[in-house]
C-alpha atoms as a PDB file:
ATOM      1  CA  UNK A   1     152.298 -68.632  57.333  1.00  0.00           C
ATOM      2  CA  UNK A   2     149.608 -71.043  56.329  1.00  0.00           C
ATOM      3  CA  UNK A   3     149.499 -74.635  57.879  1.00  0.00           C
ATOM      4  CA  UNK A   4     146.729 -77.307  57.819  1.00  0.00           C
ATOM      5  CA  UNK A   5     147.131 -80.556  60.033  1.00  0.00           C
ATOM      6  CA  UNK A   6     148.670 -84.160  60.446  1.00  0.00           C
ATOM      7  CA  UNK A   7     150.421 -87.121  57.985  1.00  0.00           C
ATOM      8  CA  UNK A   8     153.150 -89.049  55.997  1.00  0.00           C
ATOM      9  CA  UNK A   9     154.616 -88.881  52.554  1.00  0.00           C
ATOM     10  CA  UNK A  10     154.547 -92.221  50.118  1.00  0.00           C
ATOM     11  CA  UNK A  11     156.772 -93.718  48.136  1.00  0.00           C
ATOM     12  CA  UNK A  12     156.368 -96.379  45.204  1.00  0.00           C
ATOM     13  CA  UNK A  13     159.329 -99.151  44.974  1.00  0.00           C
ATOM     14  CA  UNK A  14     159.037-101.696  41.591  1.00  0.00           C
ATOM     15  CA  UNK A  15     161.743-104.229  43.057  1.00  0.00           C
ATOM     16  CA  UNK A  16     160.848-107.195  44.020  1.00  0.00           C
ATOM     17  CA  UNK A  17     162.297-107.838  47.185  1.00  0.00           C
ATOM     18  CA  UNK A  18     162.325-111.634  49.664  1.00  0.00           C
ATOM     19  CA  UNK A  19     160.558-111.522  52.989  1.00  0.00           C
ATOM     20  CA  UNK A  20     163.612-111.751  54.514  1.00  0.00           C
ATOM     21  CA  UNK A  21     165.336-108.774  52.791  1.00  0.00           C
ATOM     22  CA  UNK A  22     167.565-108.106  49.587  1.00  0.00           C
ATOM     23  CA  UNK A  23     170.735-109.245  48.939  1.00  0.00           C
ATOM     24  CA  UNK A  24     171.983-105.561  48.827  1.00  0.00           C
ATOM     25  CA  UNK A  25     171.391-104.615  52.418  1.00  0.00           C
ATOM     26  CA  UNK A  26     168.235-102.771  52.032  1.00  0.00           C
ATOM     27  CA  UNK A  27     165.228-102.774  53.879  1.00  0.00           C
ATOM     28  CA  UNK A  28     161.987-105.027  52.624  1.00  0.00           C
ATOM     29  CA  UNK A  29     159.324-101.793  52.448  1.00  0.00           C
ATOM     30  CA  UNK A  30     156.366-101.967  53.375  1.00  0.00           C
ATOM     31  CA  UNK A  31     153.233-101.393  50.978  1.00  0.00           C
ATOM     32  CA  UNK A  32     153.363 -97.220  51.240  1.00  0.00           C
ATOM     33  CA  UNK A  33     157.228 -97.894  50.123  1.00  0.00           C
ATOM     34  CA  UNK A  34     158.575 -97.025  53.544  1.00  0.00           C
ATOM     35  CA  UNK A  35     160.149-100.049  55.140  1.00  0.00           C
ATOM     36  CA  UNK A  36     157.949-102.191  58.095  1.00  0.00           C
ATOM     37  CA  UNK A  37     159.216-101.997  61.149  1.00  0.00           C
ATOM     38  CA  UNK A  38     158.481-106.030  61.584  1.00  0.00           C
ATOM     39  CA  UNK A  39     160.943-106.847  58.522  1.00  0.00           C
ATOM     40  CA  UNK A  40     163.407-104.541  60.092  1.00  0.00           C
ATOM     41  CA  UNK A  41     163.485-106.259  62.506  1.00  0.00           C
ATOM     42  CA  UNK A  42     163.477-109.626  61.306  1.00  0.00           C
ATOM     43  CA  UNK A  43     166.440-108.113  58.892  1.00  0.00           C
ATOM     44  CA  UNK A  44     168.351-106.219  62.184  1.00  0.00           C
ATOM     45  CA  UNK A  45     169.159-109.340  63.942  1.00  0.00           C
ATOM     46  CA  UNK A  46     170.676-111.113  61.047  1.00  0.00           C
ATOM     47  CA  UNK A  47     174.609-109.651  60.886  1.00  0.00           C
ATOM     48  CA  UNK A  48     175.916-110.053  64.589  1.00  0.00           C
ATOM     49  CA  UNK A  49     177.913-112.792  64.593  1.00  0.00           C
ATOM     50  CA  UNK A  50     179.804-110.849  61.784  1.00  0.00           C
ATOM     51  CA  UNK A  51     179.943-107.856  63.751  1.00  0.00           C
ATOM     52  CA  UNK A  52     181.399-110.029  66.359  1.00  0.00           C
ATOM     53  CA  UNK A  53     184.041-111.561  64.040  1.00  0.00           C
ATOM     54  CA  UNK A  54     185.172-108.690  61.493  1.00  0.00           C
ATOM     55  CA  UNK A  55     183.629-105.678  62.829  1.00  0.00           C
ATOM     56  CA  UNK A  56     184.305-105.413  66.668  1.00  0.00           C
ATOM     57  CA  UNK A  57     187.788-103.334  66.155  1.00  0.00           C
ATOM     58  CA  UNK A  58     186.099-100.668  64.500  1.00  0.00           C
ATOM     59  CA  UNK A  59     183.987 -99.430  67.547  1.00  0.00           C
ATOM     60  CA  UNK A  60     181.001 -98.546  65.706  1.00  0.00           C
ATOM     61  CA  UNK A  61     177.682 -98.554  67.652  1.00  0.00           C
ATOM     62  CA  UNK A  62     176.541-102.442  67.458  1.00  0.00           C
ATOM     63  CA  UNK A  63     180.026-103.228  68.466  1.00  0.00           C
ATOM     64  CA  UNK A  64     180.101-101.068  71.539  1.00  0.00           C
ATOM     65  CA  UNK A  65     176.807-102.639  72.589  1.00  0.00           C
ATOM     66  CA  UNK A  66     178.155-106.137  71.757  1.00  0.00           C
ATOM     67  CA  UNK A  67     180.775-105.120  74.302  1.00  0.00           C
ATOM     68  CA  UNK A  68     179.120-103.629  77.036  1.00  0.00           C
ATOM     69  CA  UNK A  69     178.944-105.364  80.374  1.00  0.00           C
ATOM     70  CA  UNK A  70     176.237-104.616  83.828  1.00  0.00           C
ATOM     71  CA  UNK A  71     177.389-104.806  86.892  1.00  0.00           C
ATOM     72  CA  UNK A  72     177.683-108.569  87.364  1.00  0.00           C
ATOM     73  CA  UNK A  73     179.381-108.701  83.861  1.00  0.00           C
ATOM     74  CA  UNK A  74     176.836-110.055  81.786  1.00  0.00           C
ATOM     75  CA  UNK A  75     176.431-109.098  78.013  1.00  0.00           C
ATOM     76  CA  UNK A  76     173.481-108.317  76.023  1.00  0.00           C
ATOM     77  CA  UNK A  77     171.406-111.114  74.103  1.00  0.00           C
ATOM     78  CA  UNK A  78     171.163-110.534  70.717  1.00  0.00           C
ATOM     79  CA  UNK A  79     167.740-109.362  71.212  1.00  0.00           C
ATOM     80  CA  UNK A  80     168.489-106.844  73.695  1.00  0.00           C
ATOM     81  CA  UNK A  81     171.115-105.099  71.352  1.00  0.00           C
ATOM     82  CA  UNK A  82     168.686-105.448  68.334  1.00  0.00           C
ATOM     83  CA  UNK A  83     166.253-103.346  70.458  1.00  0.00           C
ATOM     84  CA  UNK A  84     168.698-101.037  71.059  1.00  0.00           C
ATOM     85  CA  UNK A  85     169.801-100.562  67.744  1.00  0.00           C
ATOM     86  CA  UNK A  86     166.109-100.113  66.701  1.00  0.00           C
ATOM     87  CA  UNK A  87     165.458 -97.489  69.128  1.00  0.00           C
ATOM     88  CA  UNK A  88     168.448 -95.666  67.640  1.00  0.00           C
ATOM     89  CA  UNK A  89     167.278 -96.169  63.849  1.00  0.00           C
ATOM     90  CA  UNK A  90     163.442 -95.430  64.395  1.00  0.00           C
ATOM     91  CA  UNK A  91     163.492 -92.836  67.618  1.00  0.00           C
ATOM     92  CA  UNK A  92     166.602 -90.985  67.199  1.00  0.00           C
ATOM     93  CA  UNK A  93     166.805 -90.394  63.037  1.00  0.00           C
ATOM     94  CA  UNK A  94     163.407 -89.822  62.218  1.00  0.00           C
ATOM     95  CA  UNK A  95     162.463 -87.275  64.535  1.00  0.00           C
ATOM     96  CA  UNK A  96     165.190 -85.621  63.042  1.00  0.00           C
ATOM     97  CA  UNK A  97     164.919 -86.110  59.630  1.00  0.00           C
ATOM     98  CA  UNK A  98     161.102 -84.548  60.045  1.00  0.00           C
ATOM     99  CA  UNK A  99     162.955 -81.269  62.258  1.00  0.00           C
ATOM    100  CA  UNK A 100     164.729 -80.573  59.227  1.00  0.00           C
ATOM    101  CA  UNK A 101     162.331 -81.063  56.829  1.00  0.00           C
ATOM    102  CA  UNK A 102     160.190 -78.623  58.661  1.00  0.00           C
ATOM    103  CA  UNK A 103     163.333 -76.184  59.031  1.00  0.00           C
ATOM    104  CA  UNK A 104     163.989 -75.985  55.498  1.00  0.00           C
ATOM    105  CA  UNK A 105     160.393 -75.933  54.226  1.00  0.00           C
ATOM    106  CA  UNK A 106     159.889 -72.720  56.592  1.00  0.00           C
ATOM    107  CA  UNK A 107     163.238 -71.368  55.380  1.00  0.00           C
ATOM    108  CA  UNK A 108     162.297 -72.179  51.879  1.00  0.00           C
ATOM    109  CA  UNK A 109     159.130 -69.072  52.352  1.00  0.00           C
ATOM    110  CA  UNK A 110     161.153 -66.770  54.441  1.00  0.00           C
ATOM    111  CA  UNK A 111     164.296 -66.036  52.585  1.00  0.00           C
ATOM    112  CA  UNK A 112     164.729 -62.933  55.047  1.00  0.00           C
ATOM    113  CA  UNK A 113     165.735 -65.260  58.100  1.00  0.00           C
ATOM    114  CA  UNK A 114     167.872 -67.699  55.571  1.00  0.00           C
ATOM    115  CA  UNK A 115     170.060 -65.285  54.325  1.00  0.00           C
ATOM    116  CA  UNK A 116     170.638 -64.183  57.924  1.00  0.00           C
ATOM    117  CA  UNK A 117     171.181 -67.534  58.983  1.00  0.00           C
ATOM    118  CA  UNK A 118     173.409 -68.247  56.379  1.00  0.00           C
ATOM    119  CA  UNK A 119     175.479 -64.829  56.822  1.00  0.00           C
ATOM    120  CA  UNK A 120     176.188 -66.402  60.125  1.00  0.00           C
ATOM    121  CA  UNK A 121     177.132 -69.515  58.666  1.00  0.00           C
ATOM    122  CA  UNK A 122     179.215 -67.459  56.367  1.00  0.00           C
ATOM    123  CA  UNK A 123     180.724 -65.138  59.321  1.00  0.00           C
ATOM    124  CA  UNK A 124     181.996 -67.969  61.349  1.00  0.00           C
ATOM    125  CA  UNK A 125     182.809 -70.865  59.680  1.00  0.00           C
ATOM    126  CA  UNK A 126     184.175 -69.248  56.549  1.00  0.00           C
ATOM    127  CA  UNK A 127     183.522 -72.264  54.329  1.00  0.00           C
ATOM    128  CA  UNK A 128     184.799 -74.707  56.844  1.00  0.00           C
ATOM    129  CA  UNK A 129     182.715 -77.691  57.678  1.00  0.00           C
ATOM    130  CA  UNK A 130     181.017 -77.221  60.811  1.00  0.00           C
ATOM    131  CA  UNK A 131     182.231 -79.613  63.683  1.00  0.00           C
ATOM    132  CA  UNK A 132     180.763 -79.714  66.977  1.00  0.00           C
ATOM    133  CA  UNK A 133     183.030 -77.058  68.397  1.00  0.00           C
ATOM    134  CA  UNK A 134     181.349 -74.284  66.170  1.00  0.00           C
ATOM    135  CA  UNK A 135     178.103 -74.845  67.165  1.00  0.00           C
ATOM    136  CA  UNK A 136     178.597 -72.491  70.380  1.00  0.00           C
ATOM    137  CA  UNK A 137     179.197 -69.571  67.976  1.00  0.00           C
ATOM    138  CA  UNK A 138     175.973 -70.078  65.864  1.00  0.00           C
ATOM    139  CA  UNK A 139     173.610 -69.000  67.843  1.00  0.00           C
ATOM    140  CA  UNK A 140     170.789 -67.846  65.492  1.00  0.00           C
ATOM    141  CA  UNK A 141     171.248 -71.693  63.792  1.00  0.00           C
ATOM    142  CA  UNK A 142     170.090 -72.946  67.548  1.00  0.00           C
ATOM    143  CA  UNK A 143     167.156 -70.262  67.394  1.00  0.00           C
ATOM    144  CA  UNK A 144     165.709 -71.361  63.920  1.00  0.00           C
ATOM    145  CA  UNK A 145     165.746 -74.824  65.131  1.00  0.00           C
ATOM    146  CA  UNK A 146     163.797 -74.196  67.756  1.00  0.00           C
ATOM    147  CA  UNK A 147     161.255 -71.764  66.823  1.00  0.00           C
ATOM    148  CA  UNK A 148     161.133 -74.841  63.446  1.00  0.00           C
ATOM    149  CA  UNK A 149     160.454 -77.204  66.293  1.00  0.00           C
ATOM    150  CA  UNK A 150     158.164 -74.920  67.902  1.00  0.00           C
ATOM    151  CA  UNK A 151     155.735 -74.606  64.978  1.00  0.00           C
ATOM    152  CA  UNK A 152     156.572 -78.364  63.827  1.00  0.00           C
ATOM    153  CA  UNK A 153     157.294 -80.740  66.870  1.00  0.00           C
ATOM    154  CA  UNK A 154     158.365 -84.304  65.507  1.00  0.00           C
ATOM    155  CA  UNK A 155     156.814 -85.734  68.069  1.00  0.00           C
ATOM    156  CA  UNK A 156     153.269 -83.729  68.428  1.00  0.00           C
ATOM    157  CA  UNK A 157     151.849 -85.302  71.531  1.00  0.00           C
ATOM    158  CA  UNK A 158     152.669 -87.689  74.246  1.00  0.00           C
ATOM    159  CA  UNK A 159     150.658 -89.100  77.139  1.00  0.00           C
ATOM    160  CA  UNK A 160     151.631 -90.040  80.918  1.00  0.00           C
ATOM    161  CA  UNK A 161     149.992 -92.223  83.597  1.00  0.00           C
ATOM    162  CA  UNK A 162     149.590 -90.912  87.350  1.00  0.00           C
ATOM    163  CA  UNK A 163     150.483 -93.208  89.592  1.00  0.00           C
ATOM    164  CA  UNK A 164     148.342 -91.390  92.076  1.00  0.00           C
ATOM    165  CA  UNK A 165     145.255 -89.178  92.292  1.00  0.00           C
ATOM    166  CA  UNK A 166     145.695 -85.769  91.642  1.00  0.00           C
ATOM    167  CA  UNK A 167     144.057 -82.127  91.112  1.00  0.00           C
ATOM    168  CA  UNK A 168     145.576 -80.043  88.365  1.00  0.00           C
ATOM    169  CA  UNK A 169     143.681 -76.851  87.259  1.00  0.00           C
ATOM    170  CA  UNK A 170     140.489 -77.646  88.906  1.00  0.00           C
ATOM    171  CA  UNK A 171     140.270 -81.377  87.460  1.00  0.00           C
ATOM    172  CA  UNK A 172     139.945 -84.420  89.245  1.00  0.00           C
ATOM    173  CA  UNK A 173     142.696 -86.734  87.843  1.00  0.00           C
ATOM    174  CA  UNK A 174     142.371 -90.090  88.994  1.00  0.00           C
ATOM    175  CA  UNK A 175     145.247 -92.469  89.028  1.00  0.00           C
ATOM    176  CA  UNK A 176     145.658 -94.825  85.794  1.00  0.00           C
ATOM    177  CA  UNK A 177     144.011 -92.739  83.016  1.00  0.00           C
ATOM    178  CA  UNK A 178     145.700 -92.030  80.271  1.00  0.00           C
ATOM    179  CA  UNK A 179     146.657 -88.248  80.335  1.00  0.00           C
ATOM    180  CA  UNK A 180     147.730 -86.520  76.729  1.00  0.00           C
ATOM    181  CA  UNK A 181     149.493 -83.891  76.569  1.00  0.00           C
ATOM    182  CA  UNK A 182     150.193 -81.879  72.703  1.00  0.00           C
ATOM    183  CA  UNK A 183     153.109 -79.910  72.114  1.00  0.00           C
ATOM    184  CA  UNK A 184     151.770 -79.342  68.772  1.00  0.00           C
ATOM    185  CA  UNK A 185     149.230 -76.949  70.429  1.00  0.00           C
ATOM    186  CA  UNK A 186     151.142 -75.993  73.496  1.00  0.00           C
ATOM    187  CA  UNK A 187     153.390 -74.604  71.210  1.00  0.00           C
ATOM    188  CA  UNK A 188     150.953 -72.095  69.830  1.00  0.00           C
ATOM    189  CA  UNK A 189     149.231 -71.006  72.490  1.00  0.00           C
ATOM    190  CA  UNK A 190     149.281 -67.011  72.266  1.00  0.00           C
ATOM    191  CA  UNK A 191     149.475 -66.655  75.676  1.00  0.00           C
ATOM    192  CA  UNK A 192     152.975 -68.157  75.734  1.00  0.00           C
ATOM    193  CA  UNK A 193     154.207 -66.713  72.067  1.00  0.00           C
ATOM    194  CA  UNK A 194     153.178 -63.503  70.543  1.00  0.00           C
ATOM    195  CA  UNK A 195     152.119 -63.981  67.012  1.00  0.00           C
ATOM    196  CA  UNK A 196     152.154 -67.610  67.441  1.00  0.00           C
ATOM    197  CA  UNK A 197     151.842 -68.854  63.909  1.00  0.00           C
ATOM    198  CA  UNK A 198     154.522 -66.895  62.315  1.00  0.00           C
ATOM    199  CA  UNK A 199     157.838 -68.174  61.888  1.00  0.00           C
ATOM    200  CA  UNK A 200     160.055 -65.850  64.049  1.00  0.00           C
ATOM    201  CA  UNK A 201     163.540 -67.632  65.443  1.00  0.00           C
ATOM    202  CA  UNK A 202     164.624 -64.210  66.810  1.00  0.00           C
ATOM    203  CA  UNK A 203     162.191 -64.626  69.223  1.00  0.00           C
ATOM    204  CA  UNK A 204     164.400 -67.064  70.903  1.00  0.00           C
ATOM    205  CA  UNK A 205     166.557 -64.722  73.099  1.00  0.00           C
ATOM    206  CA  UNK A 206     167.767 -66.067  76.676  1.00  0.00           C
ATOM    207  CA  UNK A 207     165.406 -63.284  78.054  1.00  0.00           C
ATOM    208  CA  UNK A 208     162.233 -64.732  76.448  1.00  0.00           C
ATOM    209  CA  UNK A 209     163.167 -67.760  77.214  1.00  0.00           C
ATOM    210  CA  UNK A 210     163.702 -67.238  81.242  1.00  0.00           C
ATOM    211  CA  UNK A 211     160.543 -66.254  80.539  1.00  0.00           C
ATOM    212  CA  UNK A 212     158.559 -68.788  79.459  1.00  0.00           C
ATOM    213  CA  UNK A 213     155.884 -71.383  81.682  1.00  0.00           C
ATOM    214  CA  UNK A 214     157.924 -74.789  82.782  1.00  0.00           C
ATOM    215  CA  UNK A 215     156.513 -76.923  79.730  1.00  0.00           C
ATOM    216  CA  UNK A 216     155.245 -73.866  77.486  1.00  0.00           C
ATOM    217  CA  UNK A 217     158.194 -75.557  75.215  1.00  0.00           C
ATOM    218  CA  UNK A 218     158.202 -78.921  75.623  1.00  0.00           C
ATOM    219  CA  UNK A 219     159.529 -80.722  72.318  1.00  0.00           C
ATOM    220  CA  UNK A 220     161.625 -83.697  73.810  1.00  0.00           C
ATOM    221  CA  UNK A 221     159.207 -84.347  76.518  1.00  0.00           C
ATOM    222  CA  UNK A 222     159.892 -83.674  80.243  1.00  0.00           C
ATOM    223  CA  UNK A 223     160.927 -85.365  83.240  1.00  0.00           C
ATOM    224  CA  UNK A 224     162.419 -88.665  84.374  1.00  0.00           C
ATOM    225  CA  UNK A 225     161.227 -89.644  80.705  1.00  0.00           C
ATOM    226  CA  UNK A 226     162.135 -87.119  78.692  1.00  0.00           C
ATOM    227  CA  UNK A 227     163.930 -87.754  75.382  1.00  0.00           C
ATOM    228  CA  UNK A 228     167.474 -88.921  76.431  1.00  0.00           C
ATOM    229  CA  UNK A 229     168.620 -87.536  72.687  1.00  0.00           C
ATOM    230  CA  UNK A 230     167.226 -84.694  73.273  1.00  0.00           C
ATOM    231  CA  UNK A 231     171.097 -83.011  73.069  1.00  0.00           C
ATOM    232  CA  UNK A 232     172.582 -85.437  70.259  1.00  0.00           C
ATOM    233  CA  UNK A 233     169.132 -84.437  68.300  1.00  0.00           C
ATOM    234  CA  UNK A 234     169.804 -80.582  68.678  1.00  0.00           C
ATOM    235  CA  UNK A 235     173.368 -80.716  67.506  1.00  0.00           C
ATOM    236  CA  UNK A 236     172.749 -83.395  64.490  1.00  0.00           C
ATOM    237  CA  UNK A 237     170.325 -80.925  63.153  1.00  0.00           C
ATOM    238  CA  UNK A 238     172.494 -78.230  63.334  1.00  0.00           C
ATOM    239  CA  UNK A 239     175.635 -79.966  61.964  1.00  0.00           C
ATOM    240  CA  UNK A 240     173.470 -80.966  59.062  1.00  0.00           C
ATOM    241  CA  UNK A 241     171.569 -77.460  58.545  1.00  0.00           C
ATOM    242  CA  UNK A 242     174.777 -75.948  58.592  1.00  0.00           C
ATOM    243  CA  UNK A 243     176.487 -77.868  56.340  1.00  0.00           C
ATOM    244  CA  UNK A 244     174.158 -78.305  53.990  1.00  0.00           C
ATOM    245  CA  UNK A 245     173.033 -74.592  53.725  1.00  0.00           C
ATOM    246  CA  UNK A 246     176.726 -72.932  53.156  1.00  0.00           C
ATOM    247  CA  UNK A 247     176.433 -74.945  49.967  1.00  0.00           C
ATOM    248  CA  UNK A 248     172.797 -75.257  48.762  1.00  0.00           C
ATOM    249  CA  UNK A 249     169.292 -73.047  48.653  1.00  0.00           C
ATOM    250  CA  UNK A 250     166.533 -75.732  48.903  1.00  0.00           C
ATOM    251  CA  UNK A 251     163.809 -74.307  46.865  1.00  0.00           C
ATOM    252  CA  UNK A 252     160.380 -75.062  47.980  1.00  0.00           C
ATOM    253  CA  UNK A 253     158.271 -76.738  44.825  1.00  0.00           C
ATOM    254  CA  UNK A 254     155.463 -78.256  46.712  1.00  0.00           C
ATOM    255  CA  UNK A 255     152.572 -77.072  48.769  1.00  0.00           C
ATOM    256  CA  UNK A 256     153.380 -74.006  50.289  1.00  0.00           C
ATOM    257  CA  UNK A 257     151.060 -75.677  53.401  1.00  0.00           C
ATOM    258  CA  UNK A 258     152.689 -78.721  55.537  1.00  0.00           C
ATOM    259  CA  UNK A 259     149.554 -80.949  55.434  1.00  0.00           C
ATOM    260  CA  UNK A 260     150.657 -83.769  59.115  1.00  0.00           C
ATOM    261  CA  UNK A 261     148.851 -86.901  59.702  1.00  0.00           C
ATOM    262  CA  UNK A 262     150.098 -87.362  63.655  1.00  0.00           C
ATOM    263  CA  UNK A 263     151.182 -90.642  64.638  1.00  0.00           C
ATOM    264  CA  UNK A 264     154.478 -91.221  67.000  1.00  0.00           C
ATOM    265  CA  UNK A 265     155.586 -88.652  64.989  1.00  0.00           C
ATOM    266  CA  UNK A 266     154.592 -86.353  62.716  1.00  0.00           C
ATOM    267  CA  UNK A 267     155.142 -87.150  59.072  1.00  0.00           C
ATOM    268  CA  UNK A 268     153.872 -85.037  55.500  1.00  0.00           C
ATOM    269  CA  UNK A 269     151.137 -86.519  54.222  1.00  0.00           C
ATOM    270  CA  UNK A 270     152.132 -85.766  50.984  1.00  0.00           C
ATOM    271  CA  UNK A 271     155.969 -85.503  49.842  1.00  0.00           C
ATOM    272  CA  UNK A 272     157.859 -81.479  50.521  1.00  0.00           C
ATOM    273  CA  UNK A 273     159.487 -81.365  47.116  1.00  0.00           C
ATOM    274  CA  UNK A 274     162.115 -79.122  47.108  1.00  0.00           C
ATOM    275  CA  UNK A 275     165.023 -77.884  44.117  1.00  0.00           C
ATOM    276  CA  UNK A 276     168.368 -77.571  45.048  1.00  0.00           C
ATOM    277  CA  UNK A 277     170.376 -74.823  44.103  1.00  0.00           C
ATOM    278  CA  UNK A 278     173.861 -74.213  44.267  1.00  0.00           C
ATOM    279  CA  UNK A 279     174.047 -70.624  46.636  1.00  0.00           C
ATOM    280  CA  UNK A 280     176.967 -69.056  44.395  1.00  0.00           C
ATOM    281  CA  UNK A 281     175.394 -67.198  41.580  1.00  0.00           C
ATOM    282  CA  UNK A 282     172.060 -67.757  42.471  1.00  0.00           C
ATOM    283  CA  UNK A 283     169.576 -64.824  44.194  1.00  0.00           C
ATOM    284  CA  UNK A 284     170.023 -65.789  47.156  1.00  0.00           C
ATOM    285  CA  UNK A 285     173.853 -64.463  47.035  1.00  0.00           C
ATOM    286  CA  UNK A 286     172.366 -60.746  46.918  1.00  0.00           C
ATOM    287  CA  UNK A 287     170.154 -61.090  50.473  1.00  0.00           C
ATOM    288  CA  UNK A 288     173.462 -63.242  52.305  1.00  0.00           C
ATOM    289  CA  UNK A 289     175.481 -60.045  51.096  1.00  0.00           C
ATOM    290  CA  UNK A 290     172.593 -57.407  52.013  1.00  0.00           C
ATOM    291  CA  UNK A 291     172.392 -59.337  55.354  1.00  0.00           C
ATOM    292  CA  UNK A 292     175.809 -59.559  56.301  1.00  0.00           C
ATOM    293  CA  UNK A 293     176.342 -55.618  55.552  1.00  0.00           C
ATOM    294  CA  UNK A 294     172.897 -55.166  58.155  1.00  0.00           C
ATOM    295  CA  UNK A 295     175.245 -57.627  60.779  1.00  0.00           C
ATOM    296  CA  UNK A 296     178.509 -55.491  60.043  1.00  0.00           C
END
């Protein structure tokens, strides 16, 4: 598999929208078409006293944090839930959204490991939605997500701060620099993973795993600040992969390279464009049979 490096896909929007937001409930964007965090912001703090009024029955997410109480039995101020909510939004569905568009661009160019995947899919939900009680019986789903993850980490580097001096391989580290850490090349070190570039989830076995260096795989971070989502991430991804793929081949139409522009994350720099065909009747049917028969 080819890839170049880092960036983060565009979008043009004609509306004209106020600098305080649309009357429709979307968000201002910002002048790449992807909306600015600082009108989100501005727009996030606007509906609370209706959450408090109409919505608080419902016990969606804003209304549980409306509710919730410390110790001494204060509340959250508006602000504090508004951060909350943003953390949510822009930490928890956008490292996601880019783990799946990695998973189905690499699916998209190796149709061998799809059509397994989906012959699983196929086996054990038998056209039932997936729910969150399946995912323990999918087990090659949970390897392509993170061998996807291993090639393509949302989040390709992250940094830490001693608090004291240390040594680590030799080095002098004193306390207060900033120290980086990339699990964008971490994850393709060959002396961790054979064949590092290629897209292999059967690599994943519990085995290889046991194996592997304490922070040879490292895409949610590690330690006290480690991604708390880590666990709601891995099972979103899956629910949606799963669903989406009993249904639907995503054909890849665009660069057959992922061209990244790190940030935070790590976002296309140019848009994946991908077709979507139904899987019934298409060629894809042939290899879920042919695989199936191989897992028979």
């Amino acid at each position: 598999m080819t890839t170049e490096e880092p960036g983060g896909a565009s979008s043009a929007s004609g509306d004209e929208r106020s600098p305080t937001g649309p009357d429709d409930g979307r968000v201002p964007p910002g002048p790449d078409g992807y909306p600015v965090v600082g009108s989100l912001v501005e727009y996030a703090g606007d509906p609370f006293d209706f959450e408090r009024e109409v919505h608080r029955e419902y016990g969606d997410v804003v209304s549980k944090l409306l509710d919730a109480r410390d110790e001494a039995g204060h509340g959250m101020t508006d602000r504090q839930v508004r951060d909350e909510m943003m953390t949510l939004l822009l930490a928890g569905h956008e490292t996601t959204a880019l783990a799946l568009t990695s998973t189905f661009f690499l699916l998209a160019q190796h149709g061998d490991v799809e059509a397994t995947l989906v012959a699983e899919l196929d086996r054990e939900l038998d056209g039932e939605p997936p729910t969150v009680a399946d995912v323990g019986d999918l087990p090659y789903l949970e390897r392509v997500v993170k061998e996807s993850m291993r090639l393509y980490p949302p989040v390709p580097g992250i940094v830490r701060e001693p608090v004291e001096d240390d040594e680590i391989g030799g080095y002098h580290v004193p306390a207060g620099v900033t120290v980086g850490m990339s699990q964008h090349v971490v994850h393709r070190d060959p002396r961790w993973y054979d064949d590092p570039m290629a897209f292999r989830p059967e690599r994943w076995t519990d085995e290889f795993e046991r194996s592997l260096p304490r922070l040879a795989y490292f895409p949610f971070a590690a330690g006290p600040r480690r991604c708390i989502g880590d666990r709601f991430a891995m099972l979103e991804a899956r629910l949606v992969l799963a669903t989406i793929l009993q249904e639907y081949h995503l054909e890849l139409v665009s660069s057959p390279s992922l061209d990244l522009r790190p940030s935070i994350t790590a976002r296309p720099r140019n848009p994946v464009w991908m077709q979507v065909h139904e899987r019934d009747g298409t060629q894809w049917e042939a290899a879920e049979m042919e695989a199936e028969a191989s897992a028979d």
